[in-house]
C-alpha atoms as a PDB file:
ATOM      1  CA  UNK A   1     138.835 147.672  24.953  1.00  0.00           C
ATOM      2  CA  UNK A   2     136.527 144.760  25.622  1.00  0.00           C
ATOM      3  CA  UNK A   3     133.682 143.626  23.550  1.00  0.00           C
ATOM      4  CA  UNK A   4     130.527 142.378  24.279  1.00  0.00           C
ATOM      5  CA  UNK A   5     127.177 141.296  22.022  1.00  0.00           C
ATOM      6  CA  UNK A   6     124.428 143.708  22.554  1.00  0.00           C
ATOM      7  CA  UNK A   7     122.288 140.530  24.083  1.00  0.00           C
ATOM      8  CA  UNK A   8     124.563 140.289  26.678  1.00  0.00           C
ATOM      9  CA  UNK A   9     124.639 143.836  27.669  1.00  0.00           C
ATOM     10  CA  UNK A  10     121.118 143.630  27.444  1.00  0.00           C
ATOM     11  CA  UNK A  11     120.944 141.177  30.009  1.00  0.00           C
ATOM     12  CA  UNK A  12     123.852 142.177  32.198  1.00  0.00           C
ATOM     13  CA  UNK A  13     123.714 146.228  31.781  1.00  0.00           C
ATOM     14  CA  UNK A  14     123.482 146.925  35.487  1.00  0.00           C
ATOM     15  CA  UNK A  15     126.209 145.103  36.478  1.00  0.00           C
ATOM     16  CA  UNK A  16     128.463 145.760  33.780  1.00  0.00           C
ATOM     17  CA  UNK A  17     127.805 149.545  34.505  1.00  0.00           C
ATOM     18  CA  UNK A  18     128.881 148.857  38.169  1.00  0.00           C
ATOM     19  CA  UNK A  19     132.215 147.577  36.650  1.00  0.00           C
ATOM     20  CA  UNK A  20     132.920 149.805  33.981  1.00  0.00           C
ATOM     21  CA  UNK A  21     136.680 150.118  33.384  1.00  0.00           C
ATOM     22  CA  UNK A  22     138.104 153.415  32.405  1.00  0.00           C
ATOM     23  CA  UNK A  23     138.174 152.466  28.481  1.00  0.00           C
ATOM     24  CA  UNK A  24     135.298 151.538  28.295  1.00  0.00           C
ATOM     25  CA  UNK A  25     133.060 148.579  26.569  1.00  0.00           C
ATOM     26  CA  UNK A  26     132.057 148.353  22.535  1.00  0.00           C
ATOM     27  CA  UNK A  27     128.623 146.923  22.048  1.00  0.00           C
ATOM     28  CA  UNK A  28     128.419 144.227  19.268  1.00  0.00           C
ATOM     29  CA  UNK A  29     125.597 143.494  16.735  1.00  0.00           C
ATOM     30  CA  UNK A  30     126.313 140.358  14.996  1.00  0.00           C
ATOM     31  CA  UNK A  31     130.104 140.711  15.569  1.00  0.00           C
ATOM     32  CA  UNK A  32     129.970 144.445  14.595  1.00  0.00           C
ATOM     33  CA  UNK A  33     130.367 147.774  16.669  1.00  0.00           C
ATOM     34  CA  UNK A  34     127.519 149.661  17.193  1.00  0.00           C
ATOM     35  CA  UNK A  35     128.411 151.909  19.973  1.00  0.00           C
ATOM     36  CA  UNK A  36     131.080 152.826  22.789  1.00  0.00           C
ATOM     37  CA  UNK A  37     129.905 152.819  26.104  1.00  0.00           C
ATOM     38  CA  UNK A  38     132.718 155.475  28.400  1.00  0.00           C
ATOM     39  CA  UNK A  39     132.285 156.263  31.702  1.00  0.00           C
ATOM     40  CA  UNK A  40     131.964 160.184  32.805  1.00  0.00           C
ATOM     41  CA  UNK A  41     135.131 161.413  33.768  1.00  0.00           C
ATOM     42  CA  UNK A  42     134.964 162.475  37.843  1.00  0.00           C
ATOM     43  CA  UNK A  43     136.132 165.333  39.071  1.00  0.00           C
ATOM     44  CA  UNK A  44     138.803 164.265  42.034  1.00  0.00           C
ATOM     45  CA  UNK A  45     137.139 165.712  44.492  1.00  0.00           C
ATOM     46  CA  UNK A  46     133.833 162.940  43.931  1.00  0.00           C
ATOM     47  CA  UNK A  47     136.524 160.549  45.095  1.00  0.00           C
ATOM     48  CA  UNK A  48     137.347 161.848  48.078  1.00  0.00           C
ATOM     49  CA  UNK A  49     135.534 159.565  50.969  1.00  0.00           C
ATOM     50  CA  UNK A  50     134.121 157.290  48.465  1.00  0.00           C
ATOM     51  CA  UNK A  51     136.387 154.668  50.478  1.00  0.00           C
ATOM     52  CA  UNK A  52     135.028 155.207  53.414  1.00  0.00           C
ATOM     53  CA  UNK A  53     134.076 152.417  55.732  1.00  0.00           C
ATOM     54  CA  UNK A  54     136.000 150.212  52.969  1.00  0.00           C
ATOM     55  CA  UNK A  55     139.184 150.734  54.188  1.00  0.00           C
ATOM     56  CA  UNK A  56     140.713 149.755  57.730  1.00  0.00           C
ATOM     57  CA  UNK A  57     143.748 150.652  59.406  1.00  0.00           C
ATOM     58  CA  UNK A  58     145.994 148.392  61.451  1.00  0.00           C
ATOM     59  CA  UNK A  59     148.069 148.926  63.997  1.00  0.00           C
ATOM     60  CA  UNK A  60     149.784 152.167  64.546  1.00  0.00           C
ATOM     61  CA  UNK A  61     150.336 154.158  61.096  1.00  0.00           C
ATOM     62  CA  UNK A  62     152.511 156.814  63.055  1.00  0.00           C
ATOM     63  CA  UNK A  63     155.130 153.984  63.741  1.00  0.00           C
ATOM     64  CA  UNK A  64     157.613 152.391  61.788  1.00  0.00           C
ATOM     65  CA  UNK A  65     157.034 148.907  63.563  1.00  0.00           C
ATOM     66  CA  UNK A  66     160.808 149.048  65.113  1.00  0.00           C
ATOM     67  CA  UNK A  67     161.959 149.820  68.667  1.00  0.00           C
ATOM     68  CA  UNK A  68     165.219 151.877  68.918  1.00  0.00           C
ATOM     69  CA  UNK A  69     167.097 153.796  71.493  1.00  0.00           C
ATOM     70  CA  UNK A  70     168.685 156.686  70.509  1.00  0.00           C
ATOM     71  CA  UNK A  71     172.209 157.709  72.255  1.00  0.00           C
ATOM     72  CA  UNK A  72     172.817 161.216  73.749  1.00  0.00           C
END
């Protein structure tokens, strides 16, 4: 679990927020703990589309890539 000073956070809370990992951060005072910051766990169906227009498909998915002939 990664550590940071609560200065820091203070000054970088948004983004670190953005970029939360799933165990989440410890806030430091003076080298000491003073709280866990956890992301809320999402229910599976949040994440469906929430790649949309990040992902792109190339070429033909339906295709292996390789052209065959098949004997009768």
């Amino acid at each position: 679990m990664r550590k940071v000073a609560a200065a820091k956070f203070k000054e970088q809370c948004l983004s670190m927020l953005d970029h939360l990992e799933p165990e989440g951060l410890v806030i430091t005072k003076h080298g000491k703990p003073v709280a866990r910051l956890l992301p809320i766990e999402r229910e599976s169906a949040d994440l469906i589309g929430s790649l949309r227009s990040q992902v792109h498909v190339k070429g033909d998915v339906f295709s292996t890539g390789l052209k065959w002939e098949a004997d009768d």
